[in-house]
N, C-alpha and C. Protein backbone atom coordinates (compact mmCIF):
# COMPACT_ATOMS: atom_id res chain seq x y z
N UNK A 1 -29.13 98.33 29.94
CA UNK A 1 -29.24 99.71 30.35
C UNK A 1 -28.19 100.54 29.61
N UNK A 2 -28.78 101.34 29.25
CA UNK A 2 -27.75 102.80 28.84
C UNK A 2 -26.20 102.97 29.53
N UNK A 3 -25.31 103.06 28.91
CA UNK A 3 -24.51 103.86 30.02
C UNK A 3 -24.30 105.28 30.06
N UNK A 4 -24.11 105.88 31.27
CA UNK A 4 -23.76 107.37 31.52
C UNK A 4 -22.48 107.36 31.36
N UNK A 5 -21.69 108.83 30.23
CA UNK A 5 -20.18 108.14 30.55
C UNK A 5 -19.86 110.03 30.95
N UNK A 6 -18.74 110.03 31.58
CA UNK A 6 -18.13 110.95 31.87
C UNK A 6 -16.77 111.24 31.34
N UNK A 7 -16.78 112.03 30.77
CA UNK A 7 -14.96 112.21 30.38
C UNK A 7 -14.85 111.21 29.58
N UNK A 8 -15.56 110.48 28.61
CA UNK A 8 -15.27 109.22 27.85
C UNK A 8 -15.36 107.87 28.93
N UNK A 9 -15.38 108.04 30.09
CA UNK A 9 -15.38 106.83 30.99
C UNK A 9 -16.69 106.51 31.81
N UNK A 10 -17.14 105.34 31.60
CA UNK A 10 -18.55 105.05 32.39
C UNK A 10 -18.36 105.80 33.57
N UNK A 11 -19.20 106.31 33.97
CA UNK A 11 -19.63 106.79 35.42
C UNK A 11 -19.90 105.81 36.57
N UNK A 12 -18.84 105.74 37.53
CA UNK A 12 -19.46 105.26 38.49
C UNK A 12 -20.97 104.88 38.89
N UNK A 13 -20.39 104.05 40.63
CA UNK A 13 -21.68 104.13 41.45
C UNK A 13 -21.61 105.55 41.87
N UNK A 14 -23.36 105.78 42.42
CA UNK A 14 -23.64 107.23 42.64
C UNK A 14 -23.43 107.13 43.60
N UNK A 15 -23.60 108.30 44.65
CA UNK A 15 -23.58 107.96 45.88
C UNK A 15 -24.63 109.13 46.55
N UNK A 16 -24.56 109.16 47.89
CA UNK A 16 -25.57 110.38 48.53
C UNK A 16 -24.80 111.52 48.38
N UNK A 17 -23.66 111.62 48.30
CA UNK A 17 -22.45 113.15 48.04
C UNK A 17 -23.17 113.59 46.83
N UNK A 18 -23.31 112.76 45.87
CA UNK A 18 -23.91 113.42 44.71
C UNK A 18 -24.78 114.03 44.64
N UNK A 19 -25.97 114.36 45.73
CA UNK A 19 -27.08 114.87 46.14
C UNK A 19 -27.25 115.34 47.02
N UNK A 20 -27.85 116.73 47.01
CA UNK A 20 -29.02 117.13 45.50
C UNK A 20 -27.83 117.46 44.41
N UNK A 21 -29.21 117.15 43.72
CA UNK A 21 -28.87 117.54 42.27
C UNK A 21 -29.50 117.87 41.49
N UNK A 22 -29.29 119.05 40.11
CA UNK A 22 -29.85 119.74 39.44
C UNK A 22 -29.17 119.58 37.61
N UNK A 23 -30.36 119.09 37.49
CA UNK A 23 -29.84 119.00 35.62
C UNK A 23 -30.83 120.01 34.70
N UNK A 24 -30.03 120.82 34.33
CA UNK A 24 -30.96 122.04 33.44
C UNK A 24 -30.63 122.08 31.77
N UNK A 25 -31.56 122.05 31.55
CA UNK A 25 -31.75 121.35 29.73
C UNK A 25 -33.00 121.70 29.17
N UNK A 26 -33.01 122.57 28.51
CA UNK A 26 -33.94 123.02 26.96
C UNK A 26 -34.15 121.51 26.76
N UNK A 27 -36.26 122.10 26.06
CA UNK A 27 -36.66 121.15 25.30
C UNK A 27 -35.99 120.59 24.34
N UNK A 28 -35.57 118.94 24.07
CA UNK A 28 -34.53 118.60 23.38
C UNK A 28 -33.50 118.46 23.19
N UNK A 29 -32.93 118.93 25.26
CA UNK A 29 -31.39 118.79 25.10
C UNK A 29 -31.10 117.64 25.46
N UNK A 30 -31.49 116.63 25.90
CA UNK A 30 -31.45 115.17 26.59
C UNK A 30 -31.00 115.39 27.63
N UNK A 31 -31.48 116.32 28.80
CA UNK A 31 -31.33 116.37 30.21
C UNK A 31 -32.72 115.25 30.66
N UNK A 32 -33.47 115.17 29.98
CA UNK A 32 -34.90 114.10 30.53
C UNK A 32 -34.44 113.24 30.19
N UNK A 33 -33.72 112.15 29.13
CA UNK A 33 -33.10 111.11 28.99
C UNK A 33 -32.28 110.70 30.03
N UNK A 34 -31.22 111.61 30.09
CA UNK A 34 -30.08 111.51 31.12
C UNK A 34 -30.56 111.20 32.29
N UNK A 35 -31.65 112.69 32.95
CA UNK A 35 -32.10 111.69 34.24
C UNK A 35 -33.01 110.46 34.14
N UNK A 36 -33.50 110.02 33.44
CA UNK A 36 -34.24 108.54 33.82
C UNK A 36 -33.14 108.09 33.73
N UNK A 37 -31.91 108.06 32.93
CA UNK A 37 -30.69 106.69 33.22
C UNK A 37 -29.77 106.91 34.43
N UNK A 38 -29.93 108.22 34.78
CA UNK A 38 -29.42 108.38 36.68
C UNK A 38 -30.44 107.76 37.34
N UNK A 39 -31.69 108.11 37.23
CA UNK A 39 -32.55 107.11 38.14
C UNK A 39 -32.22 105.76 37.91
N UNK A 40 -32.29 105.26 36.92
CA UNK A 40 -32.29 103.61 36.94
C UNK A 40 -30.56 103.15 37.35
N UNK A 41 -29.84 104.18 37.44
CA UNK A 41 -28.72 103.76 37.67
C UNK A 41 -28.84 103.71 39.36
N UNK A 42 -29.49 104.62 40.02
CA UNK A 42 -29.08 104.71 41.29
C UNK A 42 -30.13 103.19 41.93
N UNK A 43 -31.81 103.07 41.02
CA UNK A 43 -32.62 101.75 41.35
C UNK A 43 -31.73 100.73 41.59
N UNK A 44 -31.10 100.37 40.14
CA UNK A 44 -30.34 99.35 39.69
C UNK A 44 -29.02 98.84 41.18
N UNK A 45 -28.54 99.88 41.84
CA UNK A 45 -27.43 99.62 42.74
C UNK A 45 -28.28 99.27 44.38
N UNK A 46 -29.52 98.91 43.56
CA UNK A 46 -30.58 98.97 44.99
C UNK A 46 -30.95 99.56 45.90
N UNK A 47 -31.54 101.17 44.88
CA UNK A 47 -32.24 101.79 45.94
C UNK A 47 -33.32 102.13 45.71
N UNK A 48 -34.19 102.73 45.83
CA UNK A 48 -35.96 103.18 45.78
C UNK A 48 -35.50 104.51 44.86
N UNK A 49 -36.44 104.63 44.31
CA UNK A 49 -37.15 105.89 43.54
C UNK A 49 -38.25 106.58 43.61
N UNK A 50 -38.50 107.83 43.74
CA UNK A 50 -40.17 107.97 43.77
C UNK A 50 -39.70 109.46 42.42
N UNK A 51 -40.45 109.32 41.59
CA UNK A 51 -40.46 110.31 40.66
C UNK A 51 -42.29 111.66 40.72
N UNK A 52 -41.56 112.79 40.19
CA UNK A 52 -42.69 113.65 39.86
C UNK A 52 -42.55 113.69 38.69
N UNK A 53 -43.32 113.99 37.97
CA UNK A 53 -43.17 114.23 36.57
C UNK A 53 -44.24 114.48 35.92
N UNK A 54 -44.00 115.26 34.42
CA UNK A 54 -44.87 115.77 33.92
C UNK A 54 -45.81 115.31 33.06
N UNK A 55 -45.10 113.63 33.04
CA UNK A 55 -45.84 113.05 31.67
C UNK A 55 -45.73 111.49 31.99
N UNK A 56 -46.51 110.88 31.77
CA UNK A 56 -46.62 109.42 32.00
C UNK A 56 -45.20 108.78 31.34
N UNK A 57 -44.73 108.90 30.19
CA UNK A 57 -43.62 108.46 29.57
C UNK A 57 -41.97 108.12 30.36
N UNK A 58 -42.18 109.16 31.09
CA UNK A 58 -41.16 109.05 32.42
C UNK A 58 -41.12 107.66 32.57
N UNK A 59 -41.77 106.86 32.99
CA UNK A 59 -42.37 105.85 33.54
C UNK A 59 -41.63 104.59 32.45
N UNK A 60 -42.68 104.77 31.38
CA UNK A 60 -42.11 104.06 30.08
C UNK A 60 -40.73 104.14 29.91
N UNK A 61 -40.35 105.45 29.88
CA UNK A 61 -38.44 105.02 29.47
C UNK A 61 -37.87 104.49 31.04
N UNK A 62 -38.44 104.96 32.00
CA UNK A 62 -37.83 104.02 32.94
C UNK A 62 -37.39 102.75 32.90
N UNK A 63 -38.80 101.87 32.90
CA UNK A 63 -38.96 100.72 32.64
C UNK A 63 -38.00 99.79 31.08
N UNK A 64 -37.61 100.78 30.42
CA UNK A 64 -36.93 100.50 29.18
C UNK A 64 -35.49 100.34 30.23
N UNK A 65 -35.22 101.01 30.48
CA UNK A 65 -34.09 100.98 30.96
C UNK A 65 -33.88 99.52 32.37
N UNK A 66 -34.76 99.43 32.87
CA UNK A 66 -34.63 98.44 34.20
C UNK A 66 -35.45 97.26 33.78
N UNK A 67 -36.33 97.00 33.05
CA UNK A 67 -37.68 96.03 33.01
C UNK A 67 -38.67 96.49 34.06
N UNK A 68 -39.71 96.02 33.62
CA UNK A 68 -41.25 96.53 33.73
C UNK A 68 -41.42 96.07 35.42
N UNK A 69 -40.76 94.75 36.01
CA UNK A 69 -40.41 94.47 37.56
C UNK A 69 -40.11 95.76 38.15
N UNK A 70 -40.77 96.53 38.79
CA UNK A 70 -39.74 98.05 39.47
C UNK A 70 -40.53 97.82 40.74
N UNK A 71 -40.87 97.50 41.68
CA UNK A 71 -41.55 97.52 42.76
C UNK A 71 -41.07 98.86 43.74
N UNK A 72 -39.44 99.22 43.68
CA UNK A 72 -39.31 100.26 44.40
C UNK A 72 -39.01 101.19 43.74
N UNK A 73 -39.87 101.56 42.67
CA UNK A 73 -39.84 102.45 41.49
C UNK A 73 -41.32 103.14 42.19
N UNK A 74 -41.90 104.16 42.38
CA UNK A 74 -43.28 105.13 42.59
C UNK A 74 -43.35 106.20 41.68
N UNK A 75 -44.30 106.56 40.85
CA UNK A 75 -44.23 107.22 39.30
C UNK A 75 -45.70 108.26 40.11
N UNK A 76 -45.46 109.95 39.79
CA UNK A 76 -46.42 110.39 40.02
C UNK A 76 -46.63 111.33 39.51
N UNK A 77 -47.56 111.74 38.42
CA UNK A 77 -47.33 113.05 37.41
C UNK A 77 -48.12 114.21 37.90
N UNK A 78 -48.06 114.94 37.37
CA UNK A 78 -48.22 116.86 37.82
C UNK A 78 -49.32 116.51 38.20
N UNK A 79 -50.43 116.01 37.90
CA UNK A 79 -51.64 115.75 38.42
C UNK A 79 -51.83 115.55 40.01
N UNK A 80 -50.77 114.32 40.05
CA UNK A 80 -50.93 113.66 41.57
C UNK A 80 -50.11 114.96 42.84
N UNK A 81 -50.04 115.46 42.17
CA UNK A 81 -48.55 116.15 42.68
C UNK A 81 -49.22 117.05 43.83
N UNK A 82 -50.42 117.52 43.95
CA UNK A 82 -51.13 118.06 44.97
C UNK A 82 -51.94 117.03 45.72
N UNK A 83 -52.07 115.97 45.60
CA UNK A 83 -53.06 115.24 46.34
C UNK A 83 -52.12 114.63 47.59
N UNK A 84 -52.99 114.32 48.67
CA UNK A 84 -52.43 113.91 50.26
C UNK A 84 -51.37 112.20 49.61
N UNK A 85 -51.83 111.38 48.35
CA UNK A 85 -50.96 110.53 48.28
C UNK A 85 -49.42 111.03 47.89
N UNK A 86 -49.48 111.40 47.35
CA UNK A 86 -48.42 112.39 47.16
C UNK A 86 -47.20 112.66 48.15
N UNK A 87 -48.36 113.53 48.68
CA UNK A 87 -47.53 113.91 50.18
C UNK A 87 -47.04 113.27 50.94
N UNK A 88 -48.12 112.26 51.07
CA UNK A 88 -47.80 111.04 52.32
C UNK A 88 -46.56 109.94 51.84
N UNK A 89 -46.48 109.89 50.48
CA UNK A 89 -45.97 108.65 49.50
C UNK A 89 -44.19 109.14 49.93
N UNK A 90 -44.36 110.47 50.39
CA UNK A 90 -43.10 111.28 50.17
C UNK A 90 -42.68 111.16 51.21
N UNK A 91 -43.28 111.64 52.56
CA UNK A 91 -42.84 112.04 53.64
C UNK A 91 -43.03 110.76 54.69
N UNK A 92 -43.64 109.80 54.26
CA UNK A 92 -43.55 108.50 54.75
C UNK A 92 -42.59 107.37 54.37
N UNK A 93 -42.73 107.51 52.97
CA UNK A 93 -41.61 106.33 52.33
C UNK A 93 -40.41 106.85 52.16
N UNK A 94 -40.03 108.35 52.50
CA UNK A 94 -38.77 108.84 52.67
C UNK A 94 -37.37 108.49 53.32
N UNK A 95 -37.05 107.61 52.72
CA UNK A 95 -35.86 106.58 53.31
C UNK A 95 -34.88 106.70 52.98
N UNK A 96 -33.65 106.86 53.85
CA UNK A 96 -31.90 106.82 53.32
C UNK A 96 -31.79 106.70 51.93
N UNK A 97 -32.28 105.88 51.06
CA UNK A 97 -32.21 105.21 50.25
C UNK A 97 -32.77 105.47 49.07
N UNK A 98 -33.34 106.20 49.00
CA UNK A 98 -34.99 106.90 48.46
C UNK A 98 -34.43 108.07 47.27
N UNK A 99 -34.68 107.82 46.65
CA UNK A 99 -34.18 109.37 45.69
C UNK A 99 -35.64 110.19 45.37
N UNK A 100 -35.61 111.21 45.13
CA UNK A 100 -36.60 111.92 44.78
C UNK A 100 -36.12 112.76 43.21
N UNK A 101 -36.99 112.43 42.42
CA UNK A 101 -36.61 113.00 41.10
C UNK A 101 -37.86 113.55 40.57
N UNK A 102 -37.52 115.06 40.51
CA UNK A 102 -38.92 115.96 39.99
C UNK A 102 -38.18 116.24 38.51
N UNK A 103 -38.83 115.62 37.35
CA UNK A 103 -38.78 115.76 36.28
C UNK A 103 -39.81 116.69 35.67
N UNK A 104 -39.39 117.24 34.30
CA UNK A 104 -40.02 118.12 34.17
C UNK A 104 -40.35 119.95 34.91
N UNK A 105 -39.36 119.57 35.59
CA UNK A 105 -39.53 121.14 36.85
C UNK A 105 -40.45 122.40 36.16
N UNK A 106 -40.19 122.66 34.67
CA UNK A 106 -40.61 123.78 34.18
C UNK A 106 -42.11 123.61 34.50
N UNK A 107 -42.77 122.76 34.50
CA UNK A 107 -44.21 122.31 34.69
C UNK A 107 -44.81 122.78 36.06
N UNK A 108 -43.85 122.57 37.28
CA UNK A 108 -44.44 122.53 38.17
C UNK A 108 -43.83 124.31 39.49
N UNK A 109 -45.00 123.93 40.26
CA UNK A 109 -44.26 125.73 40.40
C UNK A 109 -44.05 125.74 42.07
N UNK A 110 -44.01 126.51 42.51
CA UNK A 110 -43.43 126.48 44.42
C UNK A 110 -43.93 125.64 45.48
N UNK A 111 -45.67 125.54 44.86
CA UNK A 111 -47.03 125.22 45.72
C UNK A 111 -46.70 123.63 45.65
N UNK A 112 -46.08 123.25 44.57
CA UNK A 112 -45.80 122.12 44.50
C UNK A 112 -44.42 121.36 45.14
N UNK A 113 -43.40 122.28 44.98
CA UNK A 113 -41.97 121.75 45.58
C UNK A 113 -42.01 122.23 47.25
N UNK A 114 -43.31 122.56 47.67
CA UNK A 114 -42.94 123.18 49.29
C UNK A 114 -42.62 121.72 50.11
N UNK A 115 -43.39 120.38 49.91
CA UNK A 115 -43.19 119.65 50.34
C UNK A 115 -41.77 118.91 49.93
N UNK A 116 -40.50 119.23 49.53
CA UNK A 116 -39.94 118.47 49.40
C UNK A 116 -38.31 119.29 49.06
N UNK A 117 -38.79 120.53 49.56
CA UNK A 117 -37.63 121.64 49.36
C UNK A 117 -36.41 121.47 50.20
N UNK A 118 -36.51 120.52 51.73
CA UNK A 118 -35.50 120.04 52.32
C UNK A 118 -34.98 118.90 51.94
N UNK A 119 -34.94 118.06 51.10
CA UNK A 119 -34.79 117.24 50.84
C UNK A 119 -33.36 117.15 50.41
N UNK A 120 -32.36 116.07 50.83
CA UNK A 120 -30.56 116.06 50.27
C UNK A 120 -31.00 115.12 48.84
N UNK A 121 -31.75 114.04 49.09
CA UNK A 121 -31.28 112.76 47.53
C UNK A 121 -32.45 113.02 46.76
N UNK A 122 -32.42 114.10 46.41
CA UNK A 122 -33.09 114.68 45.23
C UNK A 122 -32.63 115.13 43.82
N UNK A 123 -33.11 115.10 42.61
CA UNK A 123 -32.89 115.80 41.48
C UNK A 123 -33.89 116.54 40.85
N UNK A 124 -33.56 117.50 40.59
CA UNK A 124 -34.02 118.50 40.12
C UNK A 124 -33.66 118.61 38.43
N UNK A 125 -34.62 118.34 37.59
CA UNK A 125 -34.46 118.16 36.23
C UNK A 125 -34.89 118.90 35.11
N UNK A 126 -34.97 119.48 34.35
CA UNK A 126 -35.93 120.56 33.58
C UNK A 126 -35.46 121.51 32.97
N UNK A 127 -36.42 122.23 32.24
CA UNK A 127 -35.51 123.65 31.45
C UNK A 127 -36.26 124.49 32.56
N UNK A 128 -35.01 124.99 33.97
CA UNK A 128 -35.56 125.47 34.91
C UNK A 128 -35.46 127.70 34.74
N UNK A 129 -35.26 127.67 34.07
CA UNK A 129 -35.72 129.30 33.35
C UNK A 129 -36.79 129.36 32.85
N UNK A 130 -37.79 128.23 32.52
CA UNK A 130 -39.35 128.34 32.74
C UNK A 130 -39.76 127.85 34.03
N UNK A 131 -39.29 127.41 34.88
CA UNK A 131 -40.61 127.03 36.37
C UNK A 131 -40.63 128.91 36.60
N UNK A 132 -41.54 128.33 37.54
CA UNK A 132 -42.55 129.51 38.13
C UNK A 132 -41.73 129.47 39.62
N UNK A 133 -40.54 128.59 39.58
CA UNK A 133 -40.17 128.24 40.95
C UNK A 133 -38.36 128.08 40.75
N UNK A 134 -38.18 129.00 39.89
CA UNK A 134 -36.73 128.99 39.30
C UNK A 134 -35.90 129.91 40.28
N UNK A 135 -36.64 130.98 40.62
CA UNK A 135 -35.78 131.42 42.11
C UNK A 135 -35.43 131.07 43.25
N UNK A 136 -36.54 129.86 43.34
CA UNK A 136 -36.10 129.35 44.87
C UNK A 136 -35.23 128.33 44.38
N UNK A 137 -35.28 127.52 43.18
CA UNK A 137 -34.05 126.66 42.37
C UNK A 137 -32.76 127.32 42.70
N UNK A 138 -32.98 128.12 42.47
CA UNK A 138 -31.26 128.66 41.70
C UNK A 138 -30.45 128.74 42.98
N UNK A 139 -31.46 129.50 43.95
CA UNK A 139 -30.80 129.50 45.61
C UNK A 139 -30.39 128.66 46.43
N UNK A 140 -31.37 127.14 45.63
CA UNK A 140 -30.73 126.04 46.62
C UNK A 140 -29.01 126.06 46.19
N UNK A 141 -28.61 125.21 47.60
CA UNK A 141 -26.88 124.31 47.21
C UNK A 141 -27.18 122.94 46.62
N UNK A 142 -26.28 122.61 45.81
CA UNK A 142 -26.74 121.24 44.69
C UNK A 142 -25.25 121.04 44.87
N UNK A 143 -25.23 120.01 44.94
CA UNK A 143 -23.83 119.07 45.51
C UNK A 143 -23.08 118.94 43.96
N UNK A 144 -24.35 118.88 43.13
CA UNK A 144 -23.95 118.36 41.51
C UNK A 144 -24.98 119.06 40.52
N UNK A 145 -24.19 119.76 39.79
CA UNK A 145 -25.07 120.45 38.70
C UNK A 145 -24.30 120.06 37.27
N UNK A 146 -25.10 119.71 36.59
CA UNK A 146 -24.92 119.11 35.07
C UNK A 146 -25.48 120.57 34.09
N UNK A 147 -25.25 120.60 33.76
CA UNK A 147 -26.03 121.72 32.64
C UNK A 147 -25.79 121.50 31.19
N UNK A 148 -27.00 121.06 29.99
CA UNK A 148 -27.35 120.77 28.53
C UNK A 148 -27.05 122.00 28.36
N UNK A 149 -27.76 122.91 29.46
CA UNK A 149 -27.85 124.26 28.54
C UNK A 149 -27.62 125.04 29.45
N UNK A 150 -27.31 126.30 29.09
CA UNK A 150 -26.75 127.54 30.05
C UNK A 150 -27.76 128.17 30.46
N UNK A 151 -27.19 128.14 31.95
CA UNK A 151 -28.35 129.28 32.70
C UNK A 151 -27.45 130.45 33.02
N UNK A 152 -27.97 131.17 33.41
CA UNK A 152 -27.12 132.78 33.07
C UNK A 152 -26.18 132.60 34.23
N UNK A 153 -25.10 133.44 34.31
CA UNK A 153 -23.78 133.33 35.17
C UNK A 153 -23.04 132.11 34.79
N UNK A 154 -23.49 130.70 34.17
CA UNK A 154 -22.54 130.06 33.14
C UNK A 154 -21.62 129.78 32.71
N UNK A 155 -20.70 129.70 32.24
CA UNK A 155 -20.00 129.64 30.99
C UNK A 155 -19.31 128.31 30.68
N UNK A 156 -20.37 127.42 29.89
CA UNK A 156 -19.96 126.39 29.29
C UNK A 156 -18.86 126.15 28.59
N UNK A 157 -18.23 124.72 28.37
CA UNK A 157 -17.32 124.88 27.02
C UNK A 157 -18.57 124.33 26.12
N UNK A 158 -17.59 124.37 24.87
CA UNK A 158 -18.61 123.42 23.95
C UNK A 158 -19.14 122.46 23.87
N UNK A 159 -20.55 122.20 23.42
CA UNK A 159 -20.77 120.83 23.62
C UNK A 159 -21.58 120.38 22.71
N UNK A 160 -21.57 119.41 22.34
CA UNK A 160 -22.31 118.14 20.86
C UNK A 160 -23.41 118.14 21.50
N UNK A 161 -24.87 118.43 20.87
CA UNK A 161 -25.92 117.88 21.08
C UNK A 161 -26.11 116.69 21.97
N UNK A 162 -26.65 116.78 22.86
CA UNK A 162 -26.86 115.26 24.23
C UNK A 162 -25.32 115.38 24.79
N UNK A 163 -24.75 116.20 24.65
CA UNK A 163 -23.65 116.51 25.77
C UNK A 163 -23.77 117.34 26.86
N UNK A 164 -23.54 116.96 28.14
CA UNK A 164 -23.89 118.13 29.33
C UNK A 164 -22.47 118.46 30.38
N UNK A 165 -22.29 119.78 31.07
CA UNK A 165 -21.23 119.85 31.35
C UNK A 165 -21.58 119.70 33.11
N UNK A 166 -20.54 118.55 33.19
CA UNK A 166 -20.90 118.67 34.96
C UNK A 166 -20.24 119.08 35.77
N UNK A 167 -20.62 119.41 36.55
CA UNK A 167 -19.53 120.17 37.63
C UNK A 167 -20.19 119.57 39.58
N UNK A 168 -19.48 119.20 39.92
CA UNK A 168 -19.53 118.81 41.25
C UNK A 168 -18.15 118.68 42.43
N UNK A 169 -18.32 118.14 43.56
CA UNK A 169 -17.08 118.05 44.56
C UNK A 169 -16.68 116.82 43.71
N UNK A 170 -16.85 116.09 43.44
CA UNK A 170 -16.10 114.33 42.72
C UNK A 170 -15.74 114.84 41.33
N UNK A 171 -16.70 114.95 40.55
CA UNK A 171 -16.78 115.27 39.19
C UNK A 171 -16.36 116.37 38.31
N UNK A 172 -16.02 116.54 37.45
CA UNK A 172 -16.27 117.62 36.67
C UNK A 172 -15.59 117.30 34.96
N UNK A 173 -17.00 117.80 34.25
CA UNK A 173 -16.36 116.70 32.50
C UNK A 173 -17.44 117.42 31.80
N UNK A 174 -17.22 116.73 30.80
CA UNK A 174 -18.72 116.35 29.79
C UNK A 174 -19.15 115.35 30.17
N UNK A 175 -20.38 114.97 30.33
CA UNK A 175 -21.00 113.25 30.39
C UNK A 175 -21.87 113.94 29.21
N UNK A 176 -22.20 112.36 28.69
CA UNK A 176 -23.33 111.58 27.78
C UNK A 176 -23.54 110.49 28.13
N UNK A 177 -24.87 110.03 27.32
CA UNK A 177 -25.39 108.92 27.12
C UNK A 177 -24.90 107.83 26.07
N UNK A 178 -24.42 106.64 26.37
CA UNK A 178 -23.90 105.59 25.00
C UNK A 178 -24.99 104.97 25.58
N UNK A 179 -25.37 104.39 24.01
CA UNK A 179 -26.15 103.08 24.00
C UNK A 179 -25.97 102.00 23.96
């Protein structure tokens, strides 16, 4: 698996303090990389996943990261994202333990996040200055916000391509991805 490093230093275990959480990243900033290796990091310490997402590939780099074994891995793209499995997959298998990761956010718009807008062990991932659902984003509280790229009110330091600046109650650095 990848490591996430912070400040030059692997990143811890995650924990539920860390969540919610919101990673905002332009096409090509490696905020979609980053979160599949937070997901497989939080799987990996043995907990469940259920993902939204916009594109089957989610899935694929998951599995790169953990092996193709994921049983408490649930993969469900924009498609599924209105149907009662969906819903039910959410509000039934919703466990302590459970992360919820809507990848892709710019894709998906309010009608879609109504079911899951209370939610604490969630991430929120995307270049979220395109959703259709970026106002009710911005209003939530996020325990942990990473940002590739600047959303307005801002002010980043500099950062290297696949560098993101995080800011949280535990944290606060640059993280990246080492391979």
């Amino acid at each position: 698996m990848d490591k996430i490093l912070l400040n030059k230093e692997e990143l811890g275990i995650l924990t539920k303090e860390d969540f919610p959480m919101m990673i905002h990243g332009e096409d090509k900033s490696g905020a979609s990389f980053y979160t599949i290796c937070l997901a497989a990091k939080w799987f990996l310490q043995g907990n469940k996943v259920i993902f939204l997402c916009g594109y089957h590939m989610a899935q694929d780099s998951f599995e790169e990261q953990v092996g193709k074994e994921h049983v408490g891995a649930i993969f469900y793209t924009k498609e599924k994202a209105q149907e009662q499995e969906f819903r039910m997959a959410v509000s039934k298998k919703f466990e302590d333990n459970m992360l919820l990761i809507i990848k892709n956010i710019e894709l998906f718009g309010p009608e879609e996040l109504s079911c899951i807008s209370n939610f604490q062990n969630v991430i929120v991932s995307g270049d979220i200055l395109r959703s259709t659902a970026k106002n009710e984003i911005l209003k939530k509280e996020f325990a942990t916000k990473i940002y590739f790229s600047e959303l307005p009110s801002t002010n980043l330091p500099p950062l290297a391509k696949y560098e993101a600046f995080v800011i949280s109650k535990n944290h606060q650095g640059i993280t990246k991805i080492e391979k």
